[in-house]
PDB file of N, CA and C in Angstrom:
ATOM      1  N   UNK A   1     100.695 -59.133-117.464  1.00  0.00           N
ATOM      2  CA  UNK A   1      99.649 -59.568-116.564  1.00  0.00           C
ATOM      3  C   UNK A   1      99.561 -61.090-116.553  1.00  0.00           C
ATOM      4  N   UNK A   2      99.446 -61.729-115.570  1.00  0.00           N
ATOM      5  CA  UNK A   2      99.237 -63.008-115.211  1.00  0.00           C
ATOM      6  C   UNK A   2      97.576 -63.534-115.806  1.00  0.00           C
ATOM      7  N   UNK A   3      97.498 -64.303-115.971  1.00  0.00           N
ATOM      8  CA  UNK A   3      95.952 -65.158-116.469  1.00  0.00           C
ATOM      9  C   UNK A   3      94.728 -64.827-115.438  1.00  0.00           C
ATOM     10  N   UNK A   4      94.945 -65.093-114.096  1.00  0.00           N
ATOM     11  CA  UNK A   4      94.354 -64.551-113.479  1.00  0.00           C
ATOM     12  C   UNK A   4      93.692 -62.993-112.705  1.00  0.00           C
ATOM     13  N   UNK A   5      94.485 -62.076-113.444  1.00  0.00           N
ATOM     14  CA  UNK A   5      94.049 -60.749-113.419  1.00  0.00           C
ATOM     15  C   UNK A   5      93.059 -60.728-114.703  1.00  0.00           C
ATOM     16  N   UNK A   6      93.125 -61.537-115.568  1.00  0.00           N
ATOM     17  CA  UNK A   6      92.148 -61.061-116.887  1.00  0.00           C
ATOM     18  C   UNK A   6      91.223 -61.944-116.761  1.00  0.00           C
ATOM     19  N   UNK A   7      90.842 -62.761-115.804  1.00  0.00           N
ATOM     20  CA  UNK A   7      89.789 -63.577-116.055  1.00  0.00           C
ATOM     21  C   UNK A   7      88.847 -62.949-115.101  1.00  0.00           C
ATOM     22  N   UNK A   8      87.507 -63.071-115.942  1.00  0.00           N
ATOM     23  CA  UNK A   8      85.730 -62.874-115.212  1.00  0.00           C
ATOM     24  C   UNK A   8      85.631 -63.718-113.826  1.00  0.00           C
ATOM     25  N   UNK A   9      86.546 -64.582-114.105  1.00  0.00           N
ATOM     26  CA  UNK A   9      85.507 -65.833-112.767  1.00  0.00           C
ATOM     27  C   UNK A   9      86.267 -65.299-111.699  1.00  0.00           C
ATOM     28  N   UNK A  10      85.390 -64.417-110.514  1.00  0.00           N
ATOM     29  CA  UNK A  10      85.596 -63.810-109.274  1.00  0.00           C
ATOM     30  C   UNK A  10      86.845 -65.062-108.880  1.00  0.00           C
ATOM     31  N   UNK A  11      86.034 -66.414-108.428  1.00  0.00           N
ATOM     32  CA  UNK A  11      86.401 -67.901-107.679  1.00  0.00           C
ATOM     33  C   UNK A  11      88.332 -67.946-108.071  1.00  0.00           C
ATOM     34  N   UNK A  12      88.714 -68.014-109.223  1.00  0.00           N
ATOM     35  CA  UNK A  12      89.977 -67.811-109.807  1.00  0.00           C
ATOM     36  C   UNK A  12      90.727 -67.003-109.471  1.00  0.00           C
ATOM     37  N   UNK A  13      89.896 -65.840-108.991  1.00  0.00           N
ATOM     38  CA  UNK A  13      90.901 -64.897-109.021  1.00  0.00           C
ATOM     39  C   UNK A  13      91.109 -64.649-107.526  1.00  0.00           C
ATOM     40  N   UNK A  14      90.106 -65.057-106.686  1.00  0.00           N
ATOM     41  CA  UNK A  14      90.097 -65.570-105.022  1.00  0.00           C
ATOM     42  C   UNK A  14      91.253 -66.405-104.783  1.00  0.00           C
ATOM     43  N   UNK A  15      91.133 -67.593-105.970  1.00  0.00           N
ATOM     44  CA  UNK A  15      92.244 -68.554-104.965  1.00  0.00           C
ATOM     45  C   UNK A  15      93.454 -68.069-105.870  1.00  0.00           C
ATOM     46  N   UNK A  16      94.044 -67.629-106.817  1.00  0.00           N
ATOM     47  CA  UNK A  16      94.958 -66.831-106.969  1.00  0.00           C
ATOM     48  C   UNK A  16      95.562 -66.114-106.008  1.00  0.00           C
ATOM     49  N   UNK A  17      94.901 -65.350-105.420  1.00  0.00           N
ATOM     50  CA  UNK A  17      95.269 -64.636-104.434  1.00  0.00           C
ATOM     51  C   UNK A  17      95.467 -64.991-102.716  1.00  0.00           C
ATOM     52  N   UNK A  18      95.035 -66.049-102.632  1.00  0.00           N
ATOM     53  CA  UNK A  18      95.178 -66.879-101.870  1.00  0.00           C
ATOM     54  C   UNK A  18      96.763 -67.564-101.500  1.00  0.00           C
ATOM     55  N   UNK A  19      96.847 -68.245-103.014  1.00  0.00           N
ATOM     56  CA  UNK A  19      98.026 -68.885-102.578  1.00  0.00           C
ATOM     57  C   UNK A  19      99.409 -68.035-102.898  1.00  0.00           C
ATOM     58  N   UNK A  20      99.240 -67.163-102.972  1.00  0.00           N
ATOM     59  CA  UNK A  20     100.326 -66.484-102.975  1.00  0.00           C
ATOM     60  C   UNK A  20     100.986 -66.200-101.568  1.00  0.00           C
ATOM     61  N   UNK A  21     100.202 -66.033-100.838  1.00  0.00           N
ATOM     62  CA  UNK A  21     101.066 -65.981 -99.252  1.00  0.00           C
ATOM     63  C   UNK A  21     101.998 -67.665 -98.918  1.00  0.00           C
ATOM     64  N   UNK A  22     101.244 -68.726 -99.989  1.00  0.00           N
ATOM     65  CA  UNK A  22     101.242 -70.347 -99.756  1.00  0.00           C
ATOM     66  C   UNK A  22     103.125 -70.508-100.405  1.00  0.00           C
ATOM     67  N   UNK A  23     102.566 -69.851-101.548  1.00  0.00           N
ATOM     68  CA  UNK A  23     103.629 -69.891-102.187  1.00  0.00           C
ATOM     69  C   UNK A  23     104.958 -69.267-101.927  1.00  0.00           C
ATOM     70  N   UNK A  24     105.196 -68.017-101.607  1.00  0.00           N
ATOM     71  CA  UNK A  24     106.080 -67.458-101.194  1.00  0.00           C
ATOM     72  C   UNK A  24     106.845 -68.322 -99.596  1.00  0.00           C
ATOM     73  N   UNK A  25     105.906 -68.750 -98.803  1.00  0.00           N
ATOM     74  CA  UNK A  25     106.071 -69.478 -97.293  1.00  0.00           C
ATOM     75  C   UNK A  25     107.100 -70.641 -97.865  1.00  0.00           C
ATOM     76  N   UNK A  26     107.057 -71.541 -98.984  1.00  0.00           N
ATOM     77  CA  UNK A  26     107.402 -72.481 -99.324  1.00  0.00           C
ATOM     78  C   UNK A  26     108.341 -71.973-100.040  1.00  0.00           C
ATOM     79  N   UNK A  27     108.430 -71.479-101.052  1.00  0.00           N
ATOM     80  CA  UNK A  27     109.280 -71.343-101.933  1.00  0.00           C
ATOM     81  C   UNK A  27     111.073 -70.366-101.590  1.00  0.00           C
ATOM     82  N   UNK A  28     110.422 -69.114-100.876  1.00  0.00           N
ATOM     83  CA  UNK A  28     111.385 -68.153-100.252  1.00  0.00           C
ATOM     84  C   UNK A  28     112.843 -69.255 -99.872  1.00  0.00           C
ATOM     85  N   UNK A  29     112.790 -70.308 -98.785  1.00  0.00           N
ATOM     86  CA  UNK A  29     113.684 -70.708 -98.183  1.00  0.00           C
ATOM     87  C   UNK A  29     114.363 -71.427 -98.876  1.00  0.00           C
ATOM     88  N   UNK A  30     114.134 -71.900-100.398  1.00  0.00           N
ATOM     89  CA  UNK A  30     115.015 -72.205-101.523  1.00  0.00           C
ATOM     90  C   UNK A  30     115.555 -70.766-102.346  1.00  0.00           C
ATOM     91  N   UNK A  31     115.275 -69.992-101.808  1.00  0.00           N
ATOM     92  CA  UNK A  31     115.823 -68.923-102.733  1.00  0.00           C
ATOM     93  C   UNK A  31     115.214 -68.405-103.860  1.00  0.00           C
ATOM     94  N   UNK A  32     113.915 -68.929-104.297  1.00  0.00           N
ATOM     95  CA  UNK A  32     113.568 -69.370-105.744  1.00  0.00           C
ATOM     96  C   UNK A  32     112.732 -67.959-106.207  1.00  0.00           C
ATOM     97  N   UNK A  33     112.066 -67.654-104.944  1.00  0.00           N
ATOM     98  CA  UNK A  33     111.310 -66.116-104.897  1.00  0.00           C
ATOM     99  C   UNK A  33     111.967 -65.001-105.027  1.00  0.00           C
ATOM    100  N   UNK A  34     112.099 -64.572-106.228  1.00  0.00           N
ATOM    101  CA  UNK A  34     113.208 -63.258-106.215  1.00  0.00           C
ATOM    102  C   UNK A  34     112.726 -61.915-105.965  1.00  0.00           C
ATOM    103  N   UNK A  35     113.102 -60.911-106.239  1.00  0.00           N
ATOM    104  CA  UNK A  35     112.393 -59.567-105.836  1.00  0.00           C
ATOM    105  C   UNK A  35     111.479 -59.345-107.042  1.00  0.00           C
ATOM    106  N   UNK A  36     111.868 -59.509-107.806  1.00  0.00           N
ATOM    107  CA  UNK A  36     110.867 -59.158-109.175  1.00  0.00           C
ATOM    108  C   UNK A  36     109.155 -60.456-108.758  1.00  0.00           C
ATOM    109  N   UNK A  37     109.654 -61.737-108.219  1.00  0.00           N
ATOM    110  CA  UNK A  37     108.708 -62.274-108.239  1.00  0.00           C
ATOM    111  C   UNK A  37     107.752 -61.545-106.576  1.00  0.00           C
ATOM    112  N   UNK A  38     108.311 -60.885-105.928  1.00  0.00           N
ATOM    113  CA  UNK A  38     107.721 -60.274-105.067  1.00  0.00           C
ATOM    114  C   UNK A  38     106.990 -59.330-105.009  1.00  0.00           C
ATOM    115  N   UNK A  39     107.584 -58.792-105.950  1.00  0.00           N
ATOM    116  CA  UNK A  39     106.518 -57.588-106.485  1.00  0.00           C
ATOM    117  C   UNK A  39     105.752 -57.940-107.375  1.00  0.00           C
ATOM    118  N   UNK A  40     105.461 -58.664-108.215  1.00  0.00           N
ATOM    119  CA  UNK A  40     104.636 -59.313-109.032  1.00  0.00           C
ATOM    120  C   UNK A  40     103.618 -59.564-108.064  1.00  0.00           C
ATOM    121  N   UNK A  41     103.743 -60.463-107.538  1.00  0.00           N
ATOM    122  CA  UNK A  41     102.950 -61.029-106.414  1.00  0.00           C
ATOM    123  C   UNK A  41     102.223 -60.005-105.385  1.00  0.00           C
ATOM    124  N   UNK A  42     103.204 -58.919-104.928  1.00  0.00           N
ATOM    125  CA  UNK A  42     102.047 -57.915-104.212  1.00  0.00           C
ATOM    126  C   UNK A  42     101.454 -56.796-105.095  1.00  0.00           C
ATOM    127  N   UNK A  43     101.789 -56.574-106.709  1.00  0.00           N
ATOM    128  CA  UNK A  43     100.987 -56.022-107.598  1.00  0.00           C
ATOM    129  C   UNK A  43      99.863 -56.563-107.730  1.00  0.00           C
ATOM    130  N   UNK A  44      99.605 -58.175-107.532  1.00  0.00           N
ATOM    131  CA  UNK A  44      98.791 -59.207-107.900  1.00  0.00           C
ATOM    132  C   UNK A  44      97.172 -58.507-106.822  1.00  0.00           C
ATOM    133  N   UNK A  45      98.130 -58.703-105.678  1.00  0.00           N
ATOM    134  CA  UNK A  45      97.341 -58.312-104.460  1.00  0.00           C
ATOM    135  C   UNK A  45      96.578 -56.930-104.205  1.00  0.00           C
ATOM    136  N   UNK A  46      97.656 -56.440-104.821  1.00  0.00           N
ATOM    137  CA  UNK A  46      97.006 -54.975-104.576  1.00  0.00           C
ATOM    138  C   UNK A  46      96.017 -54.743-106.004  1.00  0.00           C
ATOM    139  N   UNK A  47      96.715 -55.122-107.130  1.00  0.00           N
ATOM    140  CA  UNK A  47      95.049 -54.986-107.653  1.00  0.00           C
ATOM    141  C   UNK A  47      93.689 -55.584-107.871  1.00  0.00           C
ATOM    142  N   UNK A  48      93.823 -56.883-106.814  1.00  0.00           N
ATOM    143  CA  UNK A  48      92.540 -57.665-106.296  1.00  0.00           C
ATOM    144  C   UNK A  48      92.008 -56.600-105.385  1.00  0.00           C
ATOM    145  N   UNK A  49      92.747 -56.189-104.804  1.00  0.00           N
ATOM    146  CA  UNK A  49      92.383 -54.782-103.975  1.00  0.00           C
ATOM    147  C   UNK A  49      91.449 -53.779-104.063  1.00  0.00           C
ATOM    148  N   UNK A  50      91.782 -53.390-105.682  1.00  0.00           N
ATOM    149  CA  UNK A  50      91.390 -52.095-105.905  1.00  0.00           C
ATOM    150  C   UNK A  50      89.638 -52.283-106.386  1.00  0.00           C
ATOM    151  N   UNK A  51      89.274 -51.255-106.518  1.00  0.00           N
ATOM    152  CA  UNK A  51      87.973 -50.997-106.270  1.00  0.00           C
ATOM    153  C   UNK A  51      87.313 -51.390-107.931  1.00  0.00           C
ATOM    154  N   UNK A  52      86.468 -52.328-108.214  1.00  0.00           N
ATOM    155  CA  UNK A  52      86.079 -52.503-109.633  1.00  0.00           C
ATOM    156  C   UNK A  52      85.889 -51.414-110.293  1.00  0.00           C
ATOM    157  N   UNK A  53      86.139 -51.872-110.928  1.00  0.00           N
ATOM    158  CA  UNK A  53      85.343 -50.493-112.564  1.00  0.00           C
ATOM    159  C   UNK A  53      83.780 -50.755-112.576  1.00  0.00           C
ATOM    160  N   UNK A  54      83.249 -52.052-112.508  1.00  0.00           N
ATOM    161  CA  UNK A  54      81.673 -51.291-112.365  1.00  0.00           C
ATOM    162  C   UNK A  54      81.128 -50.927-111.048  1.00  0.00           C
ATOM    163  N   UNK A  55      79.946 -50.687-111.433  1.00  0.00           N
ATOM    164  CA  UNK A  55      79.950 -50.163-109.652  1.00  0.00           C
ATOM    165  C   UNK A  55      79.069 -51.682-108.697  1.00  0.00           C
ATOM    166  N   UNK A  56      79.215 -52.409-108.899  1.00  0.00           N
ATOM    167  CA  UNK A  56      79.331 -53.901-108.411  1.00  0.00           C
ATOM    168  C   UNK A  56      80.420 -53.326-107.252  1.00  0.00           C
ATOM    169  N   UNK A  57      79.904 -54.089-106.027  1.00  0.00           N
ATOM    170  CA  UNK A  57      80.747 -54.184-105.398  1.00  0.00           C
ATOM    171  C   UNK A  57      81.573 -55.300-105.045  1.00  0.00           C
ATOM    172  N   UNK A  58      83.163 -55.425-104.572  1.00  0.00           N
ATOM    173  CA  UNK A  58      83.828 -56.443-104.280  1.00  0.00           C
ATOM    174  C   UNK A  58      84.072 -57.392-103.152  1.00  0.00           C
ATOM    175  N   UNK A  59      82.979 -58.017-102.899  1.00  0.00           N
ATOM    176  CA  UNK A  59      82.900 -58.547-102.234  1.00  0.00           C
ATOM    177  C   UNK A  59      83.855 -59.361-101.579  1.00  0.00           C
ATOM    178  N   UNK A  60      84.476 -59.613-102.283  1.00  0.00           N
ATOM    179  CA  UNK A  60      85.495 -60.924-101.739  1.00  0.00           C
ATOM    180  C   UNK A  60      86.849 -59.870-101.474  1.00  0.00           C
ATOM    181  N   UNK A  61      86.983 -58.522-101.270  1.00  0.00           N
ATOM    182  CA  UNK A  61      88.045 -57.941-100.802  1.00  0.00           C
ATOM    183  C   UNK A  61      88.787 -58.366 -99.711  1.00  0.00           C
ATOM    184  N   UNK A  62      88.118 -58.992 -98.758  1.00  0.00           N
ATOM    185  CA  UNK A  62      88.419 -59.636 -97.455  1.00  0.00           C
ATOM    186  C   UNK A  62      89.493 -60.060 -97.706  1.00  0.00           C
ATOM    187  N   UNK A  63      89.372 -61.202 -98.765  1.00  0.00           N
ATOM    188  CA  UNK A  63      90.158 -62.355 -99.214  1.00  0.00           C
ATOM    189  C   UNK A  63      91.484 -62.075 -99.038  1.00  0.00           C
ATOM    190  N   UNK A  64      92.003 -60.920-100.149  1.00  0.00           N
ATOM    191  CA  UNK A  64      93.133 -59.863-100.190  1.00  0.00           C
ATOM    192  C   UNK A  64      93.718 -59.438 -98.939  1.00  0.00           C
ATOM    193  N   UNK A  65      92.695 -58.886 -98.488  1.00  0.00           N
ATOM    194  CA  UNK A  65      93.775 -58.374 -96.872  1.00  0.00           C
ATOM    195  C   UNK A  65      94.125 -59.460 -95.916  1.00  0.00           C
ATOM    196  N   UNK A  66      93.340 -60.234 -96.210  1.00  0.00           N
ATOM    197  CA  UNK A  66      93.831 -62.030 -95.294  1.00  0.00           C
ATOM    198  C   UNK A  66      95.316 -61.898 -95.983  1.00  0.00           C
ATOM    199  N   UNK A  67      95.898 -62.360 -97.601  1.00  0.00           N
ATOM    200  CA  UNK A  67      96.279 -62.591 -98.266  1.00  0.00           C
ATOM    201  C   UNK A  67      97.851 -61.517 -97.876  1.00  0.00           C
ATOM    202  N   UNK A  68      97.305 -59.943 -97.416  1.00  0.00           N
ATOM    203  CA  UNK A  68      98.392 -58.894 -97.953  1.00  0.00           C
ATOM    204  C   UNK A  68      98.912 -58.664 -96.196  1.00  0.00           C
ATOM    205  N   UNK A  69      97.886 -59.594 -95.172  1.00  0.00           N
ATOM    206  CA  UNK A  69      98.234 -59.794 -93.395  1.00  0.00           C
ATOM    207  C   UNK A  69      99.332 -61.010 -94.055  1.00  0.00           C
ATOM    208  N   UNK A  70      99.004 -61.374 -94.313  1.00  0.00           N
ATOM    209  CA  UNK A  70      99.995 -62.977 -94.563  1.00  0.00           C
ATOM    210  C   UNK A  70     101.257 -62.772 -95.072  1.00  0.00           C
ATOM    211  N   UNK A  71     100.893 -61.871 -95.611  1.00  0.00           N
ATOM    212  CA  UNK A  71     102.157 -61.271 -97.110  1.00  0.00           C
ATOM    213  C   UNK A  71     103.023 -60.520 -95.873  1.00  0.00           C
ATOM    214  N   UNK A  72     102.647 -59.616 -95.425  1.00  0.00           N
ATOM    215  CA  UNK A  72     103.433 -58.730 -94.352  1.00  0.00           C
ATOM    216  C   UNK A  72     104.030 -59.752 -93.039  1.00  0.00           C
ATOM    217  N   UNK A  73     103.610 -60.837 -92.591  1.00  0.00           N
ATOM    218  CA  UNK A  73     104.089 -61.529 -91.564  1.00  0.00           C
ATOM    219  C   UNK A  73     105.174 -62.261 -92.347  1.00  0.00           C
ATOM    220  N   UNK A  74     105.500 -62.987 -93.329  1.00  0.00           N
ATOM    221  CA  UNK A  74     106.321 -63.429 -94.232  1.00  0.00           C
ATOM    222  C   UNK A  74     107.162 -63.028 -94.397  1.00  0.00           C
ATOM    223  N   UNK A  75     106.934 -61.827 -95.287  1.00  0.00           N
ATOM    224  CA  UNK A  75     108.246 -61.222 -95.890  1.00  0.00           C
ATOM    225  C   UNK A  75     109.069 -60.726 -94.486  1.00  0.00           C
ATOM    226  N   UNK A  76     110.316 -59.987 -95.394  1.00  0.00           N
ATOM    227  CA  UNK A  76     111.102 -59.797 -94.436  1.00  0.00           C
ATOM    228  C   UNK A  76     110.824 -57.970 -93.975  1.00  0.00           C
ATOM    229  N   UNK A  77     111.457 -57.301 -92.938  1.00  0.00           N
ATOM    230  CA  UNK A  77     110.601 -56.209 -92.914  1.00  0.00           C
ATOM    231  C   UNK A  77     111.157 -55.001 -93.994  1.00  0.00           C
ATOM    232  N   UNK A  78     112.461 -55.180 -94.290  1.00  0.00           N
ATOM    233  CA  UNK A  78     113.465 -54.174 -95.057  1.00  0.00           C
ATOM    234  C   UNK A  78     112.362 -54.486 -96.448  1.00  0.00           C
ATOM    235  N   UNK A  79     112.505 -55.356 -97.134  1.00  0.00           N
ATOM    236  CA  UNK A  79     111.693 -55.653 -97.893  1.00  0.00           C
ATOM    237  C   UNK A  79     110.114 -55.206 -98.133  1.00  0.00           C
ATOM    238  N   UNK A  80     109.136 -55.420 -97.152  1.00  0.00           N
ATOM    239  CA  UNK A  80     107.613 -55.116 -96.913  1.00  0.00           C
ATOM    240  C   UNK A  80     107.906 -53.681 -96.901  1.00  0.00           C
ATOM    241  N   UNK A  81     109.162 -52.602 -96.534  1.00  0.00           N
ATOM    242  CA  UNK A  81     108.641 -51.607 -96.153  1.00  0.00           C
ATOM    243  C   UNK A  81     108.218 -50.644 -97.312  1.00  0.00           C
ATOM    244  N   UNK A  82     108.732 -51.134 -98.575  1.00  0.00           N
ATOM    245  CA  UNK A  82     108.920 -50.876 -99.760  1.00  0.00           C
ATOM    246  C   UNK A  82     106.859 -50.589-100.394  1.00  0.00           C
ATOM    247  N   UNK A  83     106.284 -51.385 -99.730  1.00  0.00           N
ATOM    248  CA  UNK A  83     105.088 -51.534 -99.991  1.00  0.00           C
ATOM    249  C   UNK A  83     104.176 -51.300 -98.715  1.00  0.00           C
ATOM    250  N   UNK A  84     104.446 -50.559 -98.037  1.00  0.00           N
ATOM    251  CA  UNK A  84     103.713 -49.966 -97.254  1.00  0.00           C
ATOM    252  C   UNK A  84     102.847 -48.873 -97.168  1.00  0.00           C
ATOM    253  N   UNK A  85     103.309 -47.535 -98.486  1.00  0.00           N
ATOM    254  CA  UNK A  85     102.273 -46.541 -98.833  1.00  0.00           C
ATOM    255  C   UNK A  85     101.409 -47.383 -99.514  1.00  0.00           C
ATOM    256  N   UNK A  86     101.650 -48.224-100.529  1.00  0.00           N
ATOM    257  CA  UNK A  86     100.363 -49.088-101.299  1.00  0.00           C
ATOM    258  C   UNK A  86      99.324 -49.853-100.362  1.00  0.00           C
ATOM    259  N   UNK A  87      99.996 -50.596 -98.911  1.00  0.00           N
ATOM    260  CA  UNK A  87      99.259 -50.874 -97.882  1.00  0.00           C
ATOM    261  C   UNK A  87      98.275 -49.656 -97.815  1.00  0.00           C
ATOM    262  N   UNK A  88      98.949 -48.839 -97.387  1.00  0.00           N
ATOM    263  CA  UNK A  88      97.761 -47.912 -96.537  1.00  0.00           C
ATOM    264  C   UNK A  88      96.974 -46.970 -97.749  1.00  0.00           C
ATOM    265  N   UNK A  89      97.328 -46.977 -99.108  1.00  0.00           N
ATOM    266  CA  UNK A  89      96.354 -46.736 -99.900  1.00  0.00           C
ATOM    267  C   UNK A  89      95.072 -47.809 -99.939  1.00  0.00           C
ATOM    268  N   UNK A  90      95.212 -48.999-100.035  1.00  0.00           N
ATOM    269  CA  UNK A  90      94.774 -50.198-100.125  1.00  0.00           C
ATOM    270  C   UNK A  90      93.147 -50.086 -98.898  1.00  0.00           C
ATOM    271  N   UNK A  91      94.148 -49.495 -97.715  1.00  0.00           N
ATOM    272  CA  UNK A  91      93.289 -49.338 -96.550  1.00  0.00           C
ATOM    273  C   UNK A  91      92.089 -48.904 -96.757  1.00  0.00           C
ATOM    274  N   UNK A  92      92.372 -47.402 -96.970  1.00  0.00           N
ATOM    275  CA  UNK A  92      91.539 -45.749 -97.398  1.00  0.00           C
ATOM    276  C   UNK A  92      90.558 -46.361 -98.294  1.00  0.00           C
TER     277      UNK A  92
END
């Protein structure tokens, strides 16, 4: 797990998830983004996604699907299609 899946502060874990669409846009066309770092990155997403353990709700879910629209216009489609049942779990 990355630092930012274990941390309390909502704000951190917002812009975490944020720049990951930033990052991949930039980085991909050097090659530097590999598949392992792709899936890292939409594991990242999808469990900003998922529904808290308390019953608090997640407000900032928005954030994520901005984040997992961005993620899908990016990548390539052979690639995204791989993560498309997790999309539409994500949805539901």
């Amino acid at each position: 797990m990355y630092m930012h899946e274990n941390t309390r502060d909502q704000l951190v874990r917002k812009k975490s998830i944020d720049i990951i669409p930033q990052m991949y846009k930039y980085i991909q066309p050097y090659g530097h983004f590999t598949d392992a770092h792709l899936k890292r990155a939409m594991n990242s997403i999808f469990a900003f996604l998922a529904p808290p353990l308390k019953k608090e709700a997640n407000k900032d879910r928005g954030q994520g699907f901005v984040a997992l629209g961005k993620m899908s216009l990016l990548v390539p489609k052979h690639k995204f299609d791989t993560y498309l049942k997790s999309v539409f779990q994500a949805i539901e």
